[in-house]
N, C-alpha and C. Protein backbone atom coordinates (compact mmCIF):
# COMPACT_ATOMS: atom_id res chain seq x y z
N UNK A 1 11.90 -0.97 -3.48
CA UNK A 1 12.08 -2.14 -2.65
C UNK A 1 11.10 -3.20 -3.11
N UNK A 2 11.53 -4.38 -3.29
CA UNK A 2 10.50 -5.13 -3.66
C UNK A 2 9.71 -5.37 -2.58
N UNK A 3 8.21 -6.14 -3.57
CA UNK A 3 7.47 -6.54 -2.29
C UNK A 3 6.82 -5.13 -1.75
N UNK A 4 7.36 -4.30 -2.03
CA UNK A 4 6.29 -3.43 -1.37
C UNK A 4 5.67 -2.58 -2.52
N UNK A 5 4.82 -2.00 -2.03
CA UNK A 5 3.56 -1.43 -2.98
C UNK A 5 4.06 -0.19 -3.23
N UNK A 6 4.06 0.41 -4.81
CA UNK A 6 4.43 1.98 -5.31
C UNK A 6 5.74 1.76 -4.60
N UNK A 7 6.49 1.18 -4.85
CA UNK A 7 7.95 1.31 -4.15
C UNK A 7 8.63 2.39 -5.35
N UNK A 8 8.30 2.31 -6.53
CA UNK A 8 9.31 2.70 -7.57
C UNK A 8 8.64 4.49 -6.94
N UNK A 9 7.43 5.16 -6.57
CA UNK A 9 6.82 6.29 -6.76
C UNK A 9 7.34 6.70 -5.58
N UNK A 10 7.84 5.61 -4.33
CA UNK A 10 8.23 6.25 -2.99
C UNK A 10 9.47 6.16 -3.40
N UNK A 11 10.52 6.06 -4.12
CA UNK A 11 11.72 6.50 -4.38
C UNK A 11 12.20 7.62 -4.86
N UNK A 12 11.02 8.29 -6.13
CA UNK A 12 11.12 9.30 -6.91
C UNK A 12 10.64 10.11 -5.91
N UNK A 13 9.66 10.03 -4.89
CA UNK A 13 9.23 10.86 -3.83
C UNK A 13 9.95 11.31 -2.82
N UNK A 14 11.32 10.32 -2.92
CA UNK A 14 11.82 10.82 -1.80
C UNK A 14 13.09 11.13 -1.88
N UNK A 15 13.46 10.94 -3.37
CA UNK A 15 14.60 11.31 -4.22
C UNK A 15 14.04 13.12 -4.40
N UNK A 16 13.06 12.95 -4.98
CA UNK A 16 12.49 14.94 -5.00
C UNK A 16 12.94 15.97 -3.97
N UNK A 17 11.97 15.09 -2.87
CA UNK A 17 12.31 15.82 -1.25
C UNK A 17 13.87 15.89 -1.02
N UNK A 18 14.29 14.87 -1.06
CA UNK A 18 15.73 15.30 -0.85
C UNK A 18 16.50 16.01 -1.53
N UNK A 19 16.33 16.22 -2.74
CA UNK A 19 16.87 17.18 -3.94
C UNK A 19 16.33 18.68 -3.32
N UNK A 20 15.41 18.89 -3.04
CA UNK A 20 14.18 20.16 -3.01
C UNK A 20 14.78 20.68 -1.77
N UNK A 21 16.31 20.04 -1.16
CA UNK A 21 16.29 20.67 0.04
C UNK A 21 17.75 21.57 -0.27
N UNK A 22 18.51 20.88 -1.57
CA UNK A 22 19.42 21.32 -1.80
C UNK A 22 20.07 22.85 -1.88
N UNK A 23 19.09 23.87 -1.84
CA UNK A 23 19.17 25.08 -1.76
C UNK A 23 19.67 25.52 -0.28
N UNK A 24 19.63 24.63 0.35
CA UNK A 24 19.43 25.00 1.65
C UNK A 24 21.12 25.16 1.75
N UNK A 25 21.75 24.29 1.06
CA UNK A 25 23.21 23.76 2.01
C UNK A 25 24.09 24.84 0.81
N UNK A 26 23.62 25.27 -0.19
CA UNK A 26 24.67 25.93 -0.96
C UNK A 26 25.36 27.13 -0.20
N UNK A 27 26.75 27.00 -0.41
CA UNK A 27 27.13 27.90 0.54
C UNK A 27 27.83 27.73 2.23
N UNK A 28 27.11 26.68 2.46
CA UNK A 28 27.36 26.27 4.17
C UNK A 28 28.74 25.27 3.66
N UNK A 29 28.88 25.14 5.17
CA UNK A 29 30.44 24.64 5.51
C UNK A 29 30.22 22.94 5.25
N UNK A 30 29.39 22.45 5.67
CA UNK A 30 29.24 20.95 5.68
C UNK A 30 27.77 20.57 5.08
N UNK A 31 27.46 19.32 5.19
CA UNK A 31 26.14 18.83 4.75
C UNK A 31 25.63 18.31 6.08
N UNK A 32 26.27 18.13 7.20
CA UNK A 32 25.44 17.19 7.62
C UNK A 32 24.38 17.58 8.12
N UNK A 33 24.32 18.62 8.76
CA UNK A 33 22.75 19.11 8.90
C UNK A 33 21.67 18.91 8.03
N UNK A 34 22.07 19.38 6.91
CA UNK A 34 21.22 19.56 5.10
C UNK A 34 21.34 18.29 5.04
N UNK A 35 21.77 17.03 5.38
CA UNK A 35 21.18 16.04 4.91
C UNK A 35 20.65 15.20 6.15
N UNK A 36 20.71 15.94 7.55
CA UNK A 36 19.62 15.21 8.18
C UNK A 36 17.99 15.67 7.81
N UNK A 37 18.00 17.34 7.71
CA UNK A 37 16.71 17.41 7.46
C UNK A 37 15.91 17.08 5.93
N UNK A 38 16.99 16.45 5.45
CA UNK A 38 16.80 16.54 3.73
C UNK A 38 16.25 14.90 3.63
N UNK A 39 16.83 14.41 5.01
CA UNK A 39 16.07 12.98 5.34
C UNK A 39 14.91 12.93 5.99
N UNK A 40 14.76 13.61 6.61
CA UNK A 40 13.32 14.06 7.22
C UNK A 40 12.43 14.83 6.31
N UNK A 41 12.60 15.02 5.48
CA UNK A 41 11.75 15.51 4.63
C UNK A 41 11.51 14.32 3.31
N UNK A 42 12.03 13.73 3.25
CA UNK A 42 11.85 12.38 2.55
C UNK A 42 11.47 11.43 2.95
N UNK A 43 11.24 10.96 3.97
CA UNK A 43 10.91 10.26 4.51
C UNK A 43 9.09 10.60 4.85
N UNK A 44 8.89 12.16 5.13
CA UNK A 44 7.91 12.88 4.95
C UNK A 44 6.91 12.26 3.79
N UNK A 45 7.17 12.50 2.50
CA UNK A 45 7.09 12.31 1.09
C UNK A 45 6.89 11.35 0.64
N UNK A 46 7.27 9.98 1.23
CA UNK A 46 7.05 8.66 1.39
C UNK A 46 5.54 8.41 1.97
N UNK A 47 5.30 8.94 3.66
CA UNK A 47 4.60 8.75 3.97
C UNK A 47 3.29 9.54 3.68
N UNK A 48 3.59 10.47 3.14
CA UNK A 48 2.71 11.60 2.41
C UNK A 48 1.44 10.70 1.36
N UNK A 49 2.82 9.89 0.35
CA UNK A 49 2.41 9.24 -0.62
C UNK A 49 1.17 8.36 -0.52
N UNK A 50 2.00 7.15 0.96
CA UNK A 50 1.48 6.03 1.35
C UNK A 50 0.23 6.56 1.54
N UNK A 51 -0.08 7.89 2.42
CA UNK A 51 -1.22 8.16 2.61
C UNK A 51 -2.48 8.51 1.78
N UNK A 52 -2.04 9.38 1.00
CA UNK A 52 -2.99 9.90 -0.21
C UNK A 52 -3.27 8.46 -1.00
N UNK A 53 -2.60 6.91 -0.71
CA UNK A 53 -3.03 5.88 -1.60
C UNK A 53 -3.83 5.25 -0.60
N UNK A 54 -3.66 5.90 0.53
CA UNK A 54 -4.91 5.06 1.81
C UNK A 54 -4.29 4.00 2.01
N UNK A 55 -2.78 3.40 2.29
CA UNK A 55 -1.68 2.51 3.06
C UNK A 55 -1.45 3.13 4.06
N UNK A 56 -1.23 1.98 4.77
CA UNK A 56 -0.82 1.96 6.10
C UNK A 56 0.44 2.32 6.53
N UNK A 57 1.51 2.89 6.84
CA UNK A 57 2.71 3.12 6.90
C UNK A 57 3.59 1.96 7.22
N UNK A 58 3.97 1.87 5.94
CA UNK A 58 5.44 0.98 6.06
C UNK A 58 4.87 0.07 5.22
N UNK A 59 3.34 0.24 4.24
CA UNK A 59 3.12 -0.56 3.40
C UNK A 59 3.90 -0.15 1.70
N UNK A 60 4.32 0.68 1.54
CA UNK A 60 4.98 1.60 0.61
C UNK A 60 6.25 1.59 1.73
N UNK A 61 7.51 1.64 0.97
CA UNK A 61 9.06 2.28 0.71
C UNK A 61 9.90 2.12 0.17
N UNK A 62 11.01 2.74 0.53
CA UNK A 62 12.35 3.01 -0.34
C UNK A 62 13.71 2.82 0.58
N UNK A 63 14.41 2.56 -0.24
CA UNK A 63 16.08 2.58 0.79
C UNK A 63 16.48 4.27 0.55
N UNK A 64 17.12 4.98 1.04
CA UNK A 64 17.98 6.19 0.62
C UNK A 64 19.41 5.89 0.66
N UNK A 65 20.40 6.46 -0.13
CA UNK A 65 21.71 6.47 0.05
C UNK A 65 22.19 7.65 -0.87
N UNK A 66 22.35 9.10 0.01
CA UNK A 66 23.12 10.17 -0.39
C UNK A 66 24.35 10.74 -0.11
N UNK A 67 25.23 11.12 -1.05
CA UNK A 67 26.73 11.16 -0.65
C UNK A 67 27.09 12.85 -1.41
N UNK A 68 27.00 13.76 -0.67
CA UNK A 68 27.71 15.17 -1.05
C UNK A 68 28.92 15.52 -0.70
N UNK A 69 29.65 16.11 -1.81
CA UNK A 69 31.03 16.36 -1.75
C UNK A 69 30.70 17.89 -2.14
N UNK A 70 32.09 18.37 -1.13
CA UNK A 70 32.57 20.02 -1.62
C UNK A 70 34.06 19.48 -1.37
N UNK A 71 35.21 20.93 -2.09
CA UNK A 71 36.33 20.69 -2.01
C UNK A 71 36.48 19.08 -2.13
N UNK A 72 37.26 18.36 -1.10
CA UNK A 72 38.14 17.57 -1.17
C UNK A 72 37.25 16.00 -0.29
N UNK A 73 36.68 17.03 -0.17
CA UNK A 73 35.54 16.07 1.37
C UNK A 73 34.38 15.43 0.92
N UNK A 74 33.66 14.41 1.41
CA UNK A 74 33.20 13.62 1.68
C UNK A 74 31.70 13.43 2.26
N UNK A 75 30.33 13.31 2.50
CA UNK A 75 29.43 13.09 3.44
C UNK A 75 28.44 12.34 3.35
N UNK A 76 28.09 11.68 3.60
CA UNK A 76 27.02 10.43 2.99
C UNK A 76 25.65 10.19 4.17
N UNK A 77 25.00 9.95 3.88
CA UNK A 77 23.35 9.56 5.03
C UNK A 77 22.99 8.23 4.48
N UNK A 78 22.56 7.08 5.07
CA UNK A 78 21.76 6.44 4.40
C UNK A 78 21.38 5.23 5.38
N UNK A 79 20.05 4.52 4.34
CA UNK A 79 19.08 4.43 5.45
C UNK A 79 18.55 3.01 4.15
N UNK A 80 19.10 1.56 5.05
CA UNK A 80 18.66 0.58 3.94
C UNK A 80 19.79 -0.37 3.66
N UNK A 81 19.54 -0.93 2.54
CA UNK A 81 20.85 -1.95 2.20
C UNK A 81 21.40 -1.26 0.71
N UNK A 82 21.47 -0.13 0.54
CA UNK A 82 22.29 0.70 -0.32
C UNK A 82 23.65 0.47 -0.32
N UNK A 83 24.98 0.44 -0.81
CA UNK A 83 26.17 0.71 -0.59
C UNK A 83 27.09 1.82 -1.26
N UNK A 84 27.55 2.07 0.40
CA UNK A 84 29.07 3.11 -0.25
C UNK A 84 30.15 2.53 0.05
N UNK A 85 30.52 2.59 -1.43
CA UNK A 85 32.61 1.84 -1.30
C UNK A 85 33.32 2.83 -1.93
N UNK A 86 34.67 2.55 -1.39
CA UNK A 86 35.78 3.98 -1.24
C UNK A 86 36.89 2.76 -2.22
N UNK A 87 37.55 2.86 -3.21
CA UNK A 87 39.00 2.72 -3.80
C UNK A 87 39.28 3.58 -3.38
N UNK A 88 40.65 2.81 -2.79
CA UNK A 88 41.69 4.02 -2.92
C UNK A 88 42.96 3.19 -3.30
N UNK A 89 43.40 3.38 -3.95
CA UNK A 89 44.82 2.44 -4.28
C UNK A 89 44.52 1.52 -4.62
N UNK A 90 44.86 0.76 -3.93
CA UNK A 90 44.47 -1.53 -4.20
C UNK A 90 43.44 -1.68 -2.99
N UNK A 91 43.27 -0.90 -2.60
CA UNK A 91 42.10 -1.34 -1.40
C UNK A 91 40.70 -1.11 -1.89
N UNK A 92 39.61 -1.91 -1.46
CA UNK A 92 38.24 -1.82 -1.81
C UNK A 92 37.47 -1.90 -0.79
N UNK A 93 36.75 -0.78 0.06
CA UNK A 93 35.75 -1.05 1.37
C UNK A 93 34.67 -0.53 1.38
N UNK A 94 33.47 -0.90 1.99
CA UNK A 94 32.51 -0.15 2.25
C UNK A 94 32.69 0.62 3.21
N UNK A 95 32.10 2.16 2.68
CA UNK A 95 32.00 2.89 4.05
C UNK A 95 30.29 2.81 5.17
N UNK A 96 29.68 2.56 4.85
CA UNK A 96 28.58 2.75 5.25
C UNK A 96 27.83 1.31 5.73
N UNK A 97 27.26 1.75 6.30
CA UNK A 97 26.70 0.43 7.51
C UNK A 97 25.52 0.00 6.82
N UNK A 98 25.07 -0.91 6.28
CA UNK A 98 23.66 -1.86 5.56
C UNK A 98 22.69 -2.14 6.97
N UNK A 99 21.59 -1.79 6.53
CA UNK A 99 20.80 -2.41 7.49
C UNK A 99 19.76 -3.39 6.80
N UNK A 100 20.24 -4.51 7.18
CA UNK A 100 19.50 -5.61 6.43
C UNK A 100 18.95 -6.88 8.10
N UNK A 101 17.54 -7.21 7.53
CA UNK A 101 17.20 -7.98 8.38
C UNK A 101 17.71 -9.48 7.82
N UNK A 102 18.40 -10.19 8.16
CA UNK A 102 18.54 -11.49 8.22
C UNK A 102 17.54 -12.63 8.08
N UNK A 103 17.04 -12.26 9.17
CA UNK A 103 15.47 -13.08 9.48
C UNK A 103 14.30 -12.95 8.67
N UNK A 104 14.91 -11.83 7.73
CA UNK A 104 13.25 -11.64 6.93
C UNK A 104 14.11 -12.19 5.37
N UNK A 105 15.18 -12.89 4.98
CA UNK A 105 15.50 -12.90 4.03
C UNK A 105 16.40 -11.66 3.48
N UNK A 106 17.05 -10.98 4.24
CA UNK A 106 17.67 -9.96 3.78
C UNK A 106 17.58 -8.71 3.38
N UNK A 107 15.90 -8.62 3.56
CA UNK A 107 15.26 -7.32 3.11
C UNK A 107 15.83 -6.26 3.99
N UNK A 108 15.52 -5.14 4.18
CA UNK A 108 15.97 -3.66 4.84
C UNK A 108 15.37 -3.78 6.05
N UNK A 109 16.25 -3.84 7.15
CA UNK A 109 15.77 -3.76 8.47
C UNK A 109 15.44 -1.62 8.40
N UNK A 110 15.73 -1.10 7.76
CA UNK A 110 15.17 0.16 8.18
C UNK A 110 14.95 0.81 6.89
N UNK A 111 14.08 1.43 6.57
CA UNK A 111 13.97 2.21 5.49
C UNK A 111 13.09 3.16 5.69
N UNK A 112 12.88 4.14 4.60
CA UNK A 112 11.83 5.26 4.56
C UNK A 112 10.23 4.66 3.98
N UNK A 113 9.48 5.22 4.97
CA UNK A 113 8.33 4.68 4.74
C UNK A 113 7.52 4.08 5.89
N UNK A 114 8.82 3.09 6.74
CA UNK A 114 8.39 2.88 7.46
C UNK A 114 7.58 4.02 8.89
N UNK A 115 7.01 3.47 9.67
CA UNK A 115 6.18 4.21 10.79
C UNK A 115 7.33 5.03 11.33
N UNK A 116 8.45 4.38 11.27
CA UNK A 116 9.64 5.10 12.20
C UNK A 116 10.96 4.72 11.58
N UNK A 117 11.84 5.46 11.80
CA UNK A 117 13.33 5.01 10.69
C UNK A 117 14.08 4.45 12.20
N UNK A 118 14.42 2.95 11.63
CA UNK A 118 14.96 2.98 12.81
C UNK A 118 16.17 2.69 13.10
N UNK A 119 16.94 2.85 12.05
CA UNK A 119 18.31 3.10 11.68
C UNK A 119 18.93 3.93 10.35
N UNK A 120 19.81 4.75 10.98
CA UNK A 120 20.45 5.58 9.54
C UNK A 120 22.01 5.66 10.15
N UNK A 121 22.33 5.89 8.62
CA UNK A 121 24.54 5.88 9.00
C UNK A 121 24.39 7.04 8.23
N UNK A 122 25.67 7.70 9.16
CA UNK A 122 25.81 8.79 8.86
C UNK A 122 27.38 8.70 8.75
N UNK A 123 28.22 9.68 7.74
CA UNK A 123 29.79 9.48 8.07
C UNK A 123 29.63 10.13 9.35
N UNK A 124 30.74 9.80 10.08
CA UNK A 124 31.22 10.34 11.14
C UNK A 124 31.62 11.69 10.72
N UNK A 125 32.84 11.88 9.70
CA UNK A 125 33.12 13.45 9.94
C UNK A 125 32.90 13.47 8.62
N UNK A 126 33.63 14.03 7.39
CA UNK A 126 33.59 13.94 6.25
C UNK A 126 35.34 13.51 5.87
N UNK A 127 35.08 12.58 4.75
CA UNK A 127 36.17 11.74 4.60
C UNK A 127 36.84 12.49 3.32
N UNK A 128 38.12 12.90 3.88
CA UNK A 128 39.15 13.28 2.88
C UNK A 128 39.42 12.45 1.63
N UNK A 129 38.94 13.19 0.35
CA UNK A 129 39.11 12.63 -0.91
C UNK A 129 40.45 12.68 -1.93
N UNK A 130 40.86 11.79 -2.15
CA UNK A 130 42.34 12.27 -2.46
C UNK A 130 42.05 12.01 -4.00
N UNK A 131 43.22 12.32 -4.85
CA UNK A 131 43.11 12.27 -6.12
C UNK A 131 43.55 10.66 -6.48
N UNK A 132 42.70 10.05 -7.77
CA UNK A 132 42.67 8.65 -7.77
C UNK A 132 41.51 8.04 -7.04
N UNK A 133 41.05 8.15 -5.99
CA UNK A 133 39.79 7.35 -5.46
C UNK A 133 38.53 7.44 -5.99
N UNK A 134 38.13 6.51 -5.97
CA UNK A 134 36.39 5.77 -6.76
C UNK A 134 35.48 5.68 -5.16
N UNK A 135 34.91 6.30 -5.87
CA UNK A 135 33.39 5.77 -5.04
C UNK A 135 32.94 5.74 -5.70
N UNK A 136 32.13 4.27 -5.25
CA UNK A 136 30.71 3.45 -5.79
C UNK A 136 29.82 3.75 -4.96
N UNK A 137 28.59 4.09 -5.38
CA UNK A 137 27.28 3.65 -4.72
C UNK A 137 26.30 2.63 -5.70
N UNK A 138 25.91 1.66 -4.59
CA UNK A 138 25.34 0.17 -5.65
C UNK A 138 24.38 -0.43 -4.76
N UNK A 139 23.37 -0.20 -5.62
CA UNK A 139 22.02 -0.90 -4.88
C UNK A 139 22.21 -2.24 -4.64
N UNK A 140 21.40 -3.48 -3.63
CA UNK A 140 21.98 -4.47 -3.35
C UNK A 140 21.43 -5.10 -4.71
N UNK A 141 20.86 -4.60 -5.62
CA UNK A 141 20.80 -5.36 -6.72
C UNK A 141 22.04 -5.73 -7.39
N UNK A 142 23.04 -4.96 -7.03
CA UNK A 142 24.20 -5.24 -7.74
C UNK A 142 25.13 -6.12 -6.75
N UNK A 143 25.16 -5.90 -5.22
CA UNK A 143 25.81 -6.66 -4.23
C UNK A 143 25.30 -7.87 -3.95
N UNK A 144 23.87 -8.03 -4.39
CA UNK A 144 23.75 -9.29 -4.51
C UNK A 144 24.63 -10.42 -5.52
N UNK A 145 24.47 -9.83 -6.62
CA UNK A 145 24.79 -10.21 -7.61
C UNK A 145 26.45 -11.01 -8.03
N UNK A 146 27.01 -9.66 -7.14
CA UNK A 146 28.51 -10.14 -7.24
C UNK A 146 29.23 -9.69 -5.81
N UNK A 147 30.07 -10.55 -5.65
CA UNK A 147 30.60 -10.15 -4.30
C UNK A 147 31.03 -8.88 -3.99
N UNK A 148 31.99 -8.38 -2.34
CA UNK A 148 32.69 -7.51 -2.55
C UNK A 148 34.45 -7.66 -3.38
N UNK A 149 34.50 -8.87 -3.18
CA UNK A 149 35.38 -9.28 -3.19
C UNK A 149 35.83 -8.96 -5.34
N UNK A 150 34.84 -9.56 -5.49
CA UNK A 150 34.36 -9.65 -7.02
C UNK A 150 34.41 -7.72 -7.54
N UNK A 151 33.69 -7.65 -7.15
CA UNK A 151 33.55 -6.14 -7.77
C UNK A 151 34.77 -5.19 -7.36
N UNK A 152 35.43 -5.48 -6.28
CA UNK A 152 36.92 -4.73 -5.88
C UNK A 152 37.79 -5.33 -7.16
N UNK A 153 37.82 -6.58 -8.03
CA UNK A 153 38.63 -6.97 -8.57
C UNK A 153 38.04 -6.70 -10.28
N UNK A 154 36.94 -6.57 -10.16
CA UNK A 154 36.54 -5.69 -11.24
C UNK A 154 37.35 -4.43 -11.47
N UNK A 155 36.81 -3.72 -11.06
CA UNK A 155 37.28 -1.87 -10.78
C UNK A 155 39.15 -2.11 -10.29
N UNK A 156 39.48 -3.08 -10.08
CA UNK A 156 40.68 -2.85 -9.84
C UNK A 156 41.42 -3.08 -11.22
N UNK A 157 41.18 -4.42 -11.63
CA UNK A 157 41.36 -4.62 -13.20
C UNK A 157 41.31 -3.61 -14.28
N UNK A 158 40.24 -2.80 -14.18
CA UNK A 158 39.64 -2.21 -15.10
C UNK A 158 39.78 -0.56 -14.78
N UNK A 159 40.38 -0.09 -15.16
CA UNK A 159 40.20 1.37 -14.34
C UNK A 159 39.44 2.38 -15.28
N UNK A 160 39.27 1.55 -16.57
CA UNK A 160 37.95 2.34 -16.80
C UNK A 160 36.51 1.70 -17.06
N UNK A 161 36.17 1.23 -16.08
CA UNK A 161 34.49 0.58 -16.19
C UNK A 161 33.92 1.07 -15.39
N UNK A 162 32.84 1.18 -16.14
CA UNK A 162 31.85 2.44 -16.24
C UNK A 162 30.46 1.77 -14.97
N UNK A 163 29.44 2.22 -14.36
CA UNK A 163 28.84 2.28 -14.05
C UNK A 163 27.29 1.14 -14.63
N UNK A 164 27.19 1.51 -16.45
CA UNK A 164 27.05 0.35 -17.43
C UNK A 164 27.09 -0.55 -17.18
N UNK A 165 28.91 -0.95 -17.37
CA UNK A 165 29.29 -2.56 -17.65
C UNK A 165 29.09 -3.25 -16.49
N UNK A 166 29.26 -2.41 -15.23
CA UNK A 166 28.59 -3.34 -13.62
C UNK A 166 27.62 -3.68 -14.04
N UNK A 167 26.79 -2.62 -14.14
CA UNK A 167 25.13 -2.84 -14.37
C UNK A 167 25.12 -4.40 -15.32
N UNK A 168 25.83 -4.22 -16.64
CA UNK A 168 25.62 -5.07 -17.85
C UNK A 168 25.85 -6.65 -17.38
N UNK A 169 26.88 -6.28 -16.62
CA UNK A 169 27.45 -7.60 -15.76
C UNK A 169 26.59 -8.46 -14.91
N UNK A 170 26.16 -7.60 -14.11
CA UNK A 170 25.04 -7.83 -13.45
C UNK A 170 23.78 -8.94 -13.98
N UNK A 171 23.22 -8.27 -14.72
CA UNK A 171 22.24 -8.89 -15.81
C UNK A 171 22.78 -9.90 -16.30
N UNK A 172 23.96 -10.45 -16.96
CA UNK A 172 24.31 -10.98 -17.60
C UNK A 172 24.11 -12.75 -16.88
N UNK A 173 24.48 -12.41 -15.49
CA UNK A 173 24.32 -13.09 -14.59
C UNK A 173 22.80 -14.02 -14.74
N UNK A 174 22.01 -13.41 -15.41
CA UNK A 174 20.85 -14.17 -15.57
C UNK A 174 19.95 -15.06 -14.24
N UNK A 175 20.03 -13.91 -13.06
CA UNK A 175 19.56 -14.43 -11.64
C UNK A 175 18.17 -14.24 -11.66
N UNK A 176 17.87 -15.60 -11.43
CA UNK A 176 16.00 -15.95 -11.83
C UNK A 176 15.41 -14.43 -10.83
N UNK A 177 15.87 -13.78 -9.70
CA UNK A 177 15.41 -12.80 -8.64
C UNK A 177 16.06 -11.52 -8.83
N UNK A 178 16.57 -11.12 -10.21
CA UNK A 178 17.31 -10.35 -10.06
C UNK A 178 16.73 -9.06 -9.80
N UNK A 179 17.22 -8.52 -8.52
CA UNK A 179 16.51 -6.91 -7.72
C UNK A 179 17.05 -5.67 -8.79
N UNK A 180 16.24 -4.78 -8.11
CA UNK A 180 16.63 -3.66 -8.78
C UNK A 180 18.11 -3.15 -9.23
N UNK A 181 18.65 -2.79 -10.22
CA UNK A 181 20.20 -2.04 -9.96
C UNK A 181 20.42 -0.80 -10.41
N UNK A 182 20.83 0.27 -9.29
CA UNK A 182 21.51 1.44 -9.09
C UNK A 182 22.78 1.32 -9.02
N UNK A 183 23.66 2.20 -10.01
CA UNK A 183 25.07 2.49 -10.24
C UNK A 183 25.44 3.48 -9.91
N UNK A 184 26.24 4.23 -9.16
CA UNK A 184 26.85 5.29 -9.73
C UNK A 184 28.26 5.50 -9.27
N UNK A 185 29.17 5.44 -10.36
CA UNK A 185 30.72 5.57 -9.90
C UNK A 185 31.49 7.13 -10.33
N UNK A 186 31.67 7.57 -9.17
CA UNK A 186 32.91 8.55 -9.16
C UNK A 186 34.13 8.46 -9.15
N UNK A 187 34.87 8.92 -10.33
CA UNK A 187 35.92 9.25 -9.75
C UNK A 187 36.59 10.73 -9.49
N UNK A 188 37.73 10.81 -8.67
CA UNK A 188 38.16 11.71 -8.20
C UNK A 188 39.79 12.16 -8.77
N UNK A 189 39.34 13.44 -9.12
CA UNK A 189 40.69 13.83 -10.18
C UNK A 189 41.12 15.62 -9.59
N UNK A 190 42.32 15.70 -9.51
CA UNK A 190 42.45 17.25 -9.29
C UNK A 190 41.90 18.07 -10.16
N UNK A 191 41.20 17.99 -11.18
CA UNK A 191 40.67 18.84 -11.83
C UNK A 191 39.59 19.63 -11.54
């Protein structure tokens, strides 16, 4: 997150923790449990960090945005101005709720790190994946950058662009502020 201090070390910190919990869910029926406590334990790891650098909490953080699939299904947590978007056909939406403060310039009304999380989206149930659908997850470095509107007509155009050429696109843009960018596109195939 910009602007804040060791932001890049509270990401990898809380990218770990949440990985480190993954043992837990192999096997079980759903995630959502395994990724509430897999958020609580990252969020942990954050503040762990902040501390051992002698910050104050919420002077160090990170956004989270995790999305586990089994079979056919769907489950996502996240906590920040991260995004999840679903193709499916000709349609392009976000699933997941941004928490962005307005008033502060757009930064993350909630993230990890802070003293207290004070918003997270969770899917409701887990969302049936059919064969053909893309999910994106895209840091707002990239939603800044280009609309939704824009990037649905990207990926719609293009049915094979890669994760890269967003990214490349992105940049190309040459935005005197340009934020961090996270890619990652799935697609979904009966195979």
């Amino acid at each position: 997150m910009s602007g804040y201090r060791d932001n890049a070390a509270a990401a990898r910190a809380a990218a770990a923790a949440f990985a480190e919990q993954w043992e837990s869910v192999r096997g079980g029926e759903d995630f959502t449990e395994w990724m509430e406590d897999a958020l609580i334990s990252a969020q942990s790891a954050v503040l762990d960090l902040g501390a051992r650098a002698h910050l104050s909490p919420g002077v160090t953080g990170t956004t989270l945005l995790a999305a586990g699939s089994r079979d056919d299904r769907l489950w996502w947590i996240s906590v920040g101005d991260t995004s999840l978007f679903l193709m499916r056909d000709e349609l392009f939406e976000l699933l997941n709720i941004l928490h962005i403060q307005e008033m502060a310039g757009g930064a993350p009304g909630s993230y990890l790190g802070a003293p207290e999380i004070r918003e997270v989206d969770r899917s409701p149930s887990p969302l049936r994946l059919r064969h053909g659908d893309l999910v994106l997850m895209a840091s707002d470095g990239l939603t800044m950058a280009m609309t939704i509107d824009e990037l649905g007509g990207l990926l719609r155009g293009q049915s094979d662009i890669g994760a890269r050429d967003l990214v490349g696109r992105a940049l190309a843009m040459d935005r005197p502020a340009q934020d961090n960018l996270t890619v990652i596109i799935v697609r979904v195939s009966d195979e």
